[in-house]
PDB file of N, CA and C in Angstrom:
ATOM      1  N   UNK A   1      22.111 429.494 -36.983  1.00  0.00           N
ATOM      2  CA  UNK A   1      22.645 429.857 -35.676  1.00  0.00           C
ATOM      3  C   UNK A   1      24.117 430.201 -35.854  1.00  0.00           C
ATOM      4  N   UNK A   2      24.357 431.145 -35.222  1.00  0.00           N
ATOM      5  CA  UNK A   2      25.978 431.655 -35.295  1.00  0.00           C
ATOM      6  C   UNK A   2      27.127 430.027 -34.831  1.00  0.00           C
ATOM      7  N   UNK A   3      28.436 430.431 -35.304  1.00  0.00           N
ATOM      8  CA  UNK A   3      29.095 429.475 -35.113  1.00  0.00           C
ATOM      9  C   UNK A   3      29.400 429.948 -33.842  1.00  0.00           C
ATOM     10  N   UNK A   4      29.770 430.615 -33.002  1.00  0.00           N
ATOM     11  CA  UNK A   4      30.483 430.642 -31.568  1.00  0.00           C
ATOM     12  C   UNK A   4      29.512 430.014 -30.676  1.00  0.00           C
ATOM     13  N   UNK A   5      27.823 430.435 -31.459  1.00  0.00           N
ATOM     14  CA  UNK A   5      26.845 429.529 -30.295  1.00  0.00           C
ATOM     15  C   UNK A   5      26.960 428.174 -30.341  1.00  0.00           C
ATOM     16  N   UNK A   6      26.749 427.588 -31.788  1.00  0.00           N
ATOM     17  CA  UNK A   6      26.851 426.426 -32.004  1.00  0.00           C
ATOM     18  C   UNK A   6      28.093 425.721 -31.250  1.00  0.00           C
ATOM     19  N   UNK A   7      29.564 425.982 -31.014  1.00  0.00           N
ATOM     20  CA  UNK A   7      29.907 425.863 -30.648  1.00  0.00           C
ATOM     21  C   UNK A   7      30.003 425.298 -28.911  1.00  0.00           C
ATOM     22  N   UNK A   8      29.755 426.803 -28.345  1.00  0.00           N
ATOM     23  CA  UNK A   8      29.651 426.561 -27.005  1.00  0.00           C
ATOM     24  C   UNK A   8      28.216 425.620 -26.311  1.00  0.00           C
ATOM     25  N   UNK A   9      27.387 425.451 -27.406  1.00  0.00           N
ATOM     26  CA  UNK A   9      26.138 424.541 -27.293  1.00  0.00           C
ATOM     27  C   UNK A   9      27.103 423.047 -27.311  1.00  0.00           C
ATOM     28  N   UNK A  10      27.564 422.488 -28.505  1.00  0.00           N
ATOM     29  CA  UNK A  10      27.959 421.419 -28.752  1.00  0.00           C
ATOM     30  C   UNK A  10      29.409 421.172 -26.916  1.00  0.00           C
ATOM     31  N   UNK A  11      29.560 422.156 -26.644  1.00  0.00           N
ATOM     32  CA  UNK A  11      30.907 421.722 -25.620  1.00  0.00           C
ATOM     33  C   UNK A  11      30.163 421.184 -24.963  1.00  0.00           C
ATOM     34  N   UNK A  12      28.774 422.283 -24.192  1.00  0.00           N
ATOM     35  CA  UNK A  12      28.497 421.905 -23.037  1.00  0.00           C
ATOM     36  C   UNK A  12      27.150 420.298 -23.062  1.00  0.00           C
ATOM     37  N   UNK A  13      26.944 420.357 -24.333  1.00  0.00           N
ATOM     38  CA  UNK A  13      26.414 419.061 -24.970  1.00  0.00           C
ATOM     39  C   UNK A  13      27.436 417.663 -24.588  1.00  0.00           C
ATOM     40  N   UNK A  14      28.819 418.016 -24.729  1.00  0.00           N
ATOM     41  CA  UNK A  14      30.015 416.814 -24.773  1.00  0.00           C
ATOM     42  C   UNK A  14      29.313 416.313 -22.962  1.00  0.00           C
ATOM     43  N   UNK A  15      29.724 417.438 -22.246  1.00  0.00           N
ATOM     44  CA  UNK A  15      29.374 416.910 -20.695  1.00  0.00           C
ATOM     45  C   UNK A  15      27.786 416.010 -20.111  1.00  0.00           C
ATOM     46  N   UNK A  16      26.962 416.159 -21.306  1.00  0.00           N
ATOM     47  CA  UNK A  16      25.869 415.496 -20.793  1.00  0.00           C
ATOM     48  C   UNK A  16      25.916 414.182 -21.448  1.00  0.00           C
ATOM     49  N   UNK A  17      27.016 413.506 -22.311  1.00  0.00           N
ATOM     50  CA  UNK A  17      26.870 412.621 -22.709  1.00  0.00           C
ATOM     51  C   UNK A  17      26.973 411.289 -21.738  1.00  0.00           C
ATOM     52  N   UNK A  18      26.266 410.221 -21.947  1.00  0.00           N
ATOM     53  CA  UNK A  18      26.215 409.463 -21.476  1.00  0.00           C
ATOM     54  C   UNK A  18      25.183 409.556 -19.754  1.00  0.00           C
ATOM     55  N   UNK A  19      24.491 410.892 -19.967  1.00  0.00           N
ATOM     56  CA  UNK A  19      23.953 411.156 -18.745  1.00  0.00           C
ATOM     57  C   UNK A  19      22.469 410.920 -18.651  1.00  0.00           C
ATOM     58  N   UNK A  20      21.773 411.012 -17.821  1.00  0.00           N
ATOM     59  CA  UNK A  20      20.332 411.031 -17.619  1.00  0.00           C
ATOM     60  C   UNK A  20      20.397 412.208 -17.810  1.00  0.00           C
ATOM     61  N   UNK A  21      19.275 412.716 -18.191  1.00  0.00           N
ATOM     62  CA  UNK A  21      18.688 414.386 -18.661  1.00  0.00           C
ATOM     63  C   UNK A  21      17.483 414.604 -18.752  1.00  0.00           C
ATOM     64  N   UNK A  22      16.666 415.485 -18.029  1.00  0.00           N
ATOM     65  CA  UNK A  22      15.550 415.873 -18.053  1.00  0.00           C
ATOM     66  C   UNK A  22      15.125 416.713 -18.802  1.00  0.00           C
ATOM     67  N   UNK A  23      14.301 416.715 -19.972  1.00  0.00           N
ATOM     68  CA  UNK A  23      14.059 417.463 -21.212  1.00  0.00           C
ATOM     69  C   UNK A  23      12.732 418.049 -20.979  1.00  0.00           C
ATOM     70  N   UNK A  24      12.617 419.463 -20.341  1.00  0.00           N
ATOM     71  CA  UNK A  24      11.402 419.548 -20.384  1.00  0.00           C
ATOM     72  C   UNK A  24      11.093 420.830 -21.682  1.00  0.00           C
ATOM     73  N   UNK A  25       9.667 421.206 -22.192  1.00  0.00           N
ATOM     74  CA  UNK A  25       8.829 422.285 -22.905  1.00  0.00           C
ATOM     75  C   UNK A  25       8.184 423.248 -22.265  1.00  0.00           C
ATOM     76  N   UNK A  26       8.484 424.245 -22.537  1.00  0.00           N
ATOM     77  CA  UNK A  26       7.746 425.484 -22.294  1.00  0.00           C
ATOM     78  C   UNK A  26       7.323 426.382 -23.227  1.00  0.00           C
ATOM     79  N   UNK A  27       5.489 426.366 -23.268  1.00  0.00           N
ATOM     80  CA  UNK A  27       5.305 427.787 -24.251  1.00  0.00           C
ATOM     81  C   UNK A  27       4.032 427.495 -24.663  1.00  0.00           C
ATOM     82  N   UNK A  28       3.069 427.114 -25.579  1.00  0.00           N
ATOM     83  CA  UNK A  28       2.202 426.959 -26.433  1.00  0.00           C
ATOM     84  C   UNK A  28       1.839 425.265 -26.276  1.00  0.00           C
ATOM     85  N   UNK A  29       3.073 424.471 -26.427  1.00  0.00           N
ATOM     86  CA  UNK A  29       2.719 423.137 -25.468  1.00  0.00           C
ATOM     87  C   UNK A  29       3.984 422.866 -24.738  1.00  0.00           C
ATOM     88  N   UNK A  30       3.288 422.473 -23.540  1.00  0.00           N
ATOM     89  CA  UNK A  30       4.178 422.288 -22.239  1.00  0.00           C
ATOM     90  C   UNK A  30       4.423 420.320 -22.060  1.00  0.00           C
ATOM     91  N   UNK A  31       5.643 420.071 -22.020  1.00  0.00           N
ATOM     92  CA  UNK A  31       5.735 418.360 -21.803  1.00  0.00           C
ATOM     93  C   UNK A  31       7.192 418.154 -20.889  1.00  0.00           C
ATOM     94  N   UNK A  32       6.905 417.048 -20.281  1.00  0.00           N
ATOM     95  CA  UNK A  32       8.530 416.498 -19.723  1.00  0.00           C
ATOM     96  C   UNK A  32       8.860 415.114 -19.776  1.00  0.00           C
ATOM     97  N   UNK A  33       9.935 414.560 -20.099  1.00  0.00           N
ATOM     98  CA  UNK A  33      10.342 413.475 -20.280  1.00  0.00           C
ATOM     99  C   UNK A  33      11.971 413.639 -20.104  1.00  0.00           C
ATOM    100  N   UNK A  34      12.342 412.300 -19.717  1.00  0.00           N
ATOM    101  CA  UNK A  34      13.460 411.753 -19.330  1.00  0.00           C
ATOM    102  C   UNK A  34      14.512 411.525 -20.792  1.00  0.00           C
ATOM    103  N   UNK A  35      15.939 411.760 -20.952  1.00  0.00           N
ATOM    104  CA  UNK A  35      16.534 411.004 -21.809  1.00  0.00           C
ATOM    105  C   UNK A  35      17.561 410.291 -20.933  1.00  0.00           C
ATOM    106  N   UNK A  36      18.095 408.996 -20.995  1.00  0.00           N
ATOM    107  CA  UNK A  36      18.693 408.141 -20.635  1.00  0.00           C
ATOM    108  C   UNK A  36      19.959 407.562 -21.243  1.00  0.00           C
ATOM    109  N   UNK A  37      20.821 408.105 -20.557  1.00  0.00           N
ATOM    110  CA  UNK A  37      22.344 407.898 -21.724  1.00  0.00           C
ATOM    111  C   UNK A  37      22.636 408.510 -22.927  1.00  0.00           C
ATOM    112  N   UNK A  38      22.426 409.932 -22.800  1.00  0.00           N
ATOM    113  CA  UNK A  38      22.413 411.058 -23.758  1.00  0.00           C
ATOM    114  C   UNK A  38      23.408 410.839 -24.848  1.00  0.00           C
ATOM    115  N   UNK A  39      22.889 410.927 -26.461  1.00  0.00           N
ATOM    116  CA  UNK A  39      23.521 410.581 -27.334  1.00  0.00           C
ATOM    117  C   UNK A  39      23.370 411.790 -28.291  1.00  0.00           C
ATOM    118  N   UNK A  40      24.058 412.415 -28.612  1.00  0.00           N
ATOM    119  CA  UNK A  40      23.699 413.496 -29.926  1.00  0.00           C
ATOM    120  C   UNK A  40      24.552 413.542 -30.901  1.00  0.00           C
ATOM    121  N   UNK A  41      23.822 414.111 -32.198  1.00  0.00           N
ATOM    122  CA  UNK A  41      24.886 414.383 -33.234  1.00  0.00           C
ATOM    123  C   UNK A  41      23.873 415.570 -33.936  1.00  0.00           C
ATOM    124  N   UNK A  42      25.066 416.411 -34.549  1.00  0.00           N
ATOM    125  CA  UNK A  42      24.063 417.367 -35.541  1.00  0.00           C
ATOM    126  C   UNK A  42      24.535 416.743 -36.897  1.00  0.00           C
ATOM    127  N   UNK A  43      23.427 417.573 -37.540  1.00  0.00           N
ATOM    128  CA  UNK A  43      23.189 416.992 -38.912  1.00  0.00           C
ATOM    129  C   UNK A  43      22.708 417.938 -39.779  1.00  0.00           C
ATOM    130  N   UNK A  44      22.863 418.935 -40.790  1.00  0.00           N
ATOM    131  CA  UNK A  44      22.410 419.608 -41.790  1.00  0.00           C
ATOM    132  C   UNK A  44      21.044 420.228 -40.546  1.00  0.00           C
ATOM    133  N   UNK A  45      21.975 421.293 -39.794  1.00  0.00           N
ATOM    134  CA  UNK A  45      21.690 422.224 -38.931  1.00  0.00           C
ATOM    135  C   UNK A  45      20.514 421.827 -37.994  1.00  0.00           C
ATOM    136  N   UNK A  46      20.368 420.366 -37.811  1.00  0.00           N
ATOM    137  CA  UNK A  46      19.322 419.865 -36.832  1.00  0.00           C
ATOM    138  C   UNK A  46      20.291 419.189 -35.767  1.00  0.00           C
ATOM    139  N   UNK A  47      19.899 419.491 -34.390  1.00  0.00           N
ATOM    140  CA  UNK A  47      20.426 419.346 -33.356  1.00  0.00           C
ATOM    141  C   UNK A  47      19.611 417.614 -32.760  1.00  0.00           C
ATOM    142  N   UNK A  48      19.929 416.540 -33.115  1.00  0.00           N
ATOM    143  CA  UNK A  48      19.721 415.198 -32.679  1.00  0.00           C
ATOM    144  C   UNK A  48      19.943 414.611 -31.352  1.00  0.00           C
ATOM    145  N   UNK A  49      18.929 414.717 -30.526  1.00  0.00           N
ATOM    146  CA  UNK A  49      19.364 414.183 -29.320  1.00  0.00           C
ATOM    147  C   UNK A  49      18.285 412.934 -28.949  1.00  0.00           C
ATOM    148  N   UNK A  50      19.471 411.573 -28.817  1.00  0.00           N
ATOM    149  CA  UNK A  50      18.456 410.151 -28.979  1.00  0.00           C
ATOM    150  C   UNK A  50      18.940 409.424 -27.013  1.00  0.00           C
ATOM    151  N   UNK A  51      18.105 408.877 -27.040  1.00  0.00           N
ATOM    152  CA  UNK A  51      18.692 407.574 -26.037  1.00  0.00           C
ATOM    153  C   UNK A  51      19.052 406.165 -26.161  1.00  0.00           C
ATOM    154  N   UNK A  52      19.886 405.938 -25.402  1.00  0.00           N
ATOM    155  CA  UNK A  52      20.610 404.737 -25.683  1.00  0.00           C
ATOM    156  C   UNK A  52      19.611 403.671 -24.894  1.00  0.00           C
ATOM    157  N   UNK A  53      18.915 403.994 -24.167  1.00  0.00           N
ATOM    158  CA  UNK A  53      17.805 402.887 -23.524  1.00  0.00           C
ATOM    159  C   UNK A  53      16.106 402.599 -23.922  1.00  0.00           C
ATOM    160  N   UNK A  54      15.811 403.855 -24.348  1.00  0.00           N
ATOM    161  CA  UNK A  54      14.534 403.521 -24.752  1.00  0.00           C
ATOM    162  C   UNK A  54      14.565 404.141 -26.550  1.00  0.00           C
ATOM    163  N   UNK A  55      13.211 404.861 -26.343  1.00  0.00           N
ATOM    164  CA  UNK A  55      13.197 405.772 -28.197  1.00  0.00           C
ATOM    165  C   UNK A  55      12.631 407.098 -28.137  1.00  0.00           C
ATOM    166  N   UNK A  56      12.685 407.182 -26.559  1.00  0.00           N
ATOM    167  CA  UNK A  56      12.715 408.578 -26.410  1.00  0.00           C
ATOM    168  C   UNK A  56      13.413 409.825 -27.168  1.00  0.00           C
ATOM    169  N   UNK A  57      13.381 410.803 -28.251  1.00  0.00           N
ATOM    170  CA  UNK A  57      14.474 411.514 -28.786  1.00  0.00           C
ATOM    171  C   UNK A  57      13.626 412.714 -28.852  1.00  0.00           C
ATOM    172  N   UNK A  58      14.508 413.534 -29.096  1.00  0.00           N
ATOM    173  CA  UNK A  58      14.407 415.371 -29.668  1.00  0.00           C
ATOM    174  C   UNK A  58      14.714 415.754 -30.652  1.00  0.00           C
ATOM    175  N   UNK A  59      14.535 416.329 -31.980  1.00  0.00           N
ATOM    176  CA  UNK A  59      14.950 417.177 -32.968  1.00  0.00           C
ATOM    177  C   UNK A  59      14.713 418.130 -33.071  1.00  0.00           C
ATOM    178  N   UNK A  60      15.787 419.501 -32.804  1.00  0.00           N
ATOM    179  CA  UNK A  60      15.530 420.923 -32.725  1.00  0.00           C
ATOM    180  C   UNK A  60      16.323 421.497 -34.311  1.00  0.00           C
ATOM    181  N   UNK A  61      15.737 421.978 -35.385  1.00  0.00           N
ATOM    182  CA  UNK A  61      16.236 422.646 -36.047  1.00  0.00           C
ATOM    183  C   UNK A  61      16.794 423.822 -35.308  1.00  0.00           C
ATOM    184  N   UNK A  62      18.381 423.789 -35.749  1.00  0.00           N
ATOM    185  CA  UNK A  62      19.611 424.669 -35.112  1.00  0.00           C
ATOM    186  C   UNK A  62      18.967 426.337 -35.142  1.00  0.00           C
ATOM    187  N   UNK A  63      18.186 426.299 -36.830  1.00  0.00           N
ATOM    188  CA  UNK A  63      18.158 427.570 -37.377  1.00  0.00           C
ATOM    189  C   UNK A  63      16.822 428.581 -36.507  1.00  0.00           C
ATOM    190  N   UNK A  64      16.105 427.510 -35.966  1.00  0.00           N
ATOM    191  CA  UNK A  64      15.150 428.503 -34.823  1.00  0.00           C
ATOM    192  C   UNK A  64      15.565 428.980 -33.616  1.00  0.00           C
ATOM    193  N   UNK A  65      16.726 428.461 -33.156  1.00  0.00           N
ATOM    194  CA  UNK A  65      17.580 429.192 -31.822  1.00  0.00           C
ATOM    195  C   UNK A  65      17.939 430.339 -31.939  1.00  0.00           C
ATOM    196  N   UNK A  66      16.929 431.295 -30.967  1.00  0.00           N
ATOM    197  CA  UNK A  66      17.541 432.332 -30.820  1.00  0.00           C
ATOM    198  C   UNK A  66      18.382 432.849 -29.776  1.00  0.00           C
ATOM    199  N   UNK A  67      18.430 432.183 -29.022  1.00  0.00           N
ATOM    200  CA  UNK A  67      18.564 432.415 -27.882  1.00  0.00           C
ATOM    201  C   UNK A  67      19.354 431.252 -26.582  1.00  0.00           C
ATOM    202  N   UNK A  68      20.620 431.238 -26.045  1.00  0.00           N
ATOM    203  CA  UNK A  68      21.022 429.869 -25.452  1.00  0.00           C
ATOM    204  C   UNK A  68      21.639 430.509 -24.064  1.00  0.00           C
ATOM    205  N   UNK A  69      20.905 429.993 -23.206  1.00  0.00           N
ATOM    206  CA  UNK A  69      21.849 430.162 -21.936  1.00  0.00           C
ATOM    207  C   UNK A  69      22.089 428.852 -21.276  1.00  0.00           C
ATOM    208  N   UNK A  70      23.510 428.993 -20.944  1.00  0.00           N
ATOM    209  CA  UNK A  70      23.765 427.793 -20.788  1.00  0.00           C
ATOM    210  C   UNK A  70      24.542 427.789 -19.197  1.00  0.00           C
ATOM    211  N   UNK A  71      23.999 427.246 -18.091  1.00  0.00           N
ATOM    212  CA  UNK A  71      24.827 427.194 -16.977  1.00  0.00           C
ATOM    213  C   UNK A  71      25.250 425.898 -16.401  1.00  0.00           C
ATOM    214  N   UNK A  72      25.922 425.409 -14.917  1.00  0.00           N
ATOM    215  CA  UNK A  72      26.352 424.499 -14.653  1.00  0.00           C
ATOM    216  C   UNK A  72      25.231 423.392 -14.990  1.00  0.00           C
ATOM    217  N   UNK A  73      23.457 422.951 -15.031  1.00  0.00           N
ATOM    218  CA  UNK A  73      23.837 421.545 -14.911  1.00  0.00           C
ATOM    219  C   UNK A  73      22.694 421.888 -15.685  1.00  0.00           C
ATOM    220  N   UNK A  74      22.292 422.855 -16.793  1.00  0.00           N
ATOM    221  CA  UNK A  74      21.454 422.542 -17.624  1.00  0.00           C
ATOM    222  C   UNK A  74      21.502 423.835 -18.662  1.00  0.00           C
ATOM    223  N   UNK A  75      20.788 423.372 -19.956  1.00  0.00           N
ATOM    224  CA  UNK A  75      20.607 424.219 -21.142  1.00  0.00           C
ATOM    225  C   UNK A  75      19.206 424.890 -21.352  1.00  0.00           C
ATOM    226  N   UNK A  76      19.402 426.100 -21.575  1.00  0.00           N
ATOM    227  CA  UNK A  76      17.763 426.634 -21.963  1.00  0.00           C
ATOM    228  C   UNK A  76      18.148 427.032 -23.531  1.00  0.00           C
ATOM    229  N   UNK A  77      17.160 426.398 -24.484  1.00  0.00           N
ATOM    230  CA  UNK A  77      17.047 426.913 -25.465  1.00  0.00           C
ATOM    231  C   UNK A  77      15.979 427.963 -26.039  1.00  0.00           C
ATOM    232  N   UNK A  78      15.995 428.307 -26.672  1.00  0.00           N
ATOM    233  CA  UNK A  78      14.840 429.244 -26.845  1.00  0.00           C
ATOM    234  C   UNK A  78      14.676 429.524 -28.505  1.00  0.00           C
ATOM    235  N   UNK A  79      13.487 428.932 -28.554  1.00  0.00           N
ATOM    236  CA  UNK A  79      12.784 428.641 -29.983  1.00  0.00           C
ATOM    237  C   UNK A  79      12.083 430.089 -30.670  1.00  0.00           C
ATOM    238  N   UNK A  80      11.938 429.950 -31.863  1.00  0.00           N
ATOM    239  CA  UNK A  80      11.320 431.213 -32.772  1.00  0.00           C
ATOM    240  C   UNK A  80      10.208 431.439 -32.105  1.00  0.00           C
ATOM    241  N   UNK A  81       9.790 430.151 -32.017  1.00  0.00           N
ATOM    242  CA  UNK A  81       8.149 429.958 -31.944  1.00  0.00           C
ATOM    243  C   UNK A  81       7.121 430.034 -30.355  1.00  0.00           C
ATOM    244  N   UNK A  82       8.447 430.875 -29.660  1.00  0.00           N
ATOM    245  CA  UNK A  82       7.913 430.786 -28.033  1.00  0.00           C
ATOM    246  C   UNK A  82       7.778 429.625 -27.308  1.00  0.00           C
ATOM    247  N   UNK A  83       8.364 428.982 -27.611  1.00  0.00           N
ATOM    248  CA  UNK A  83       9.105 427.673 -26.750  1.00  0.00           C
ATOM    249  C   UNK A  83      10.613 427.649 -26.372  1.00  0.00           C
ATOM    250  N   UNK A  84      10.312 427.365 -24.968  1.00  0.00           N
ATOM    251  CA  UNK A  84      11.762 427.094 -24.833  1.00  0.00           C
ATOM    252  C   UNK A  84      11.593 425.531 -24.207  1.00  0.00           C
ATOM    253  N   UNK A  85      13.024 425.450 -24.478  1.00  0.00           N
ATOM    254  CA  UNK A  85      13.169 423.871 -24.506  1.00  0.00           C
ATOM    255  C   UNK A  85      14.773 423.560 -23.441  1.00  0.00           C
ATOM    256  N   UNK A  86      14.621 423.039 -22.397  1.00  0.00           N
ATOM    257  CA  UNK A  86      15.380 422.815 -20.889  1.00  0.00           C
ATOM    258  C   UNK A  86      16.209 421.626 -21.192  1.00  0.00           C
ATOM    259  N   UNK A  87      17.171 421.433 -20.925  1.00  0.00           N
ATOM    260  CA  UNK A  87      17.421 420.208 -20.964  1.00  0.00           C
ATOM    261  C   UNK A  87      18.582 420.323 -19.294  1.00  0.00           C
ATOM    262  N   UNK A  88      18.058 419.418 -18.523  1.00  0.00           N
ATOM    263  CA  UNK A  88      18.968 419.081 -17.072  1.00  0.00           C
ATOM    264  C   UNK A  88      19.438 418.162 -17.115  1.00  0.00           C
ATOM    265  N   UNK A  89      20.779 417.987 -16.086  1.00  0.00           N
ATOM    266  CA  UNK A  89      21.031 416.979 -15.600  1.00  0.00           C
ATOM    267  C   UNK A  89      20.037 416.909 -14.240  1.00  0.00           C
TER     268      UNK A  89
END
């Protein structure tokens, strides 16, 4: 993934920390679940997003993003593989 995306991904990542977030799937399989006190870190281009209350988590390899729009109170990602992946406050 380009660095200016990575970037503006990780800012608007800083603002959901510590937040409730609704993580939902779209595409080939569809799911929704809650994260609770949003915690992330990247790591050798995988995007880590855990909770601080349960063991609810996400791992998106960075390198399948094609695609990021990002507005006031949520992220759409958009996967190689025809998934996109939501994350709200």
């Amino acid at each position: 993934m380009a660095q200016n995306i990575n970037s503006s991904l990780e800012e608007k990542l800083k603002e959901f920390i510590g937040k409730n977030v609704i993580i939902t799937q779209d595409g080939f399989l569809k799911n929704k679940y809650s994260i609770h006190k949003l915690k992330y870190f990247m790591e050798y281009e995988i995007l880590n997003i855990t909770d601080e209350e349960s063991k609810n988590y996400l791992k998106i390899n960075l390198n399948q993003i094609y695609k990021i729009e990002i507005n006031e109170k949520d992220i759409n990602l958009y996967l190689d593989n025809d998934t996109i992946i939501c994350l709200g406050i």
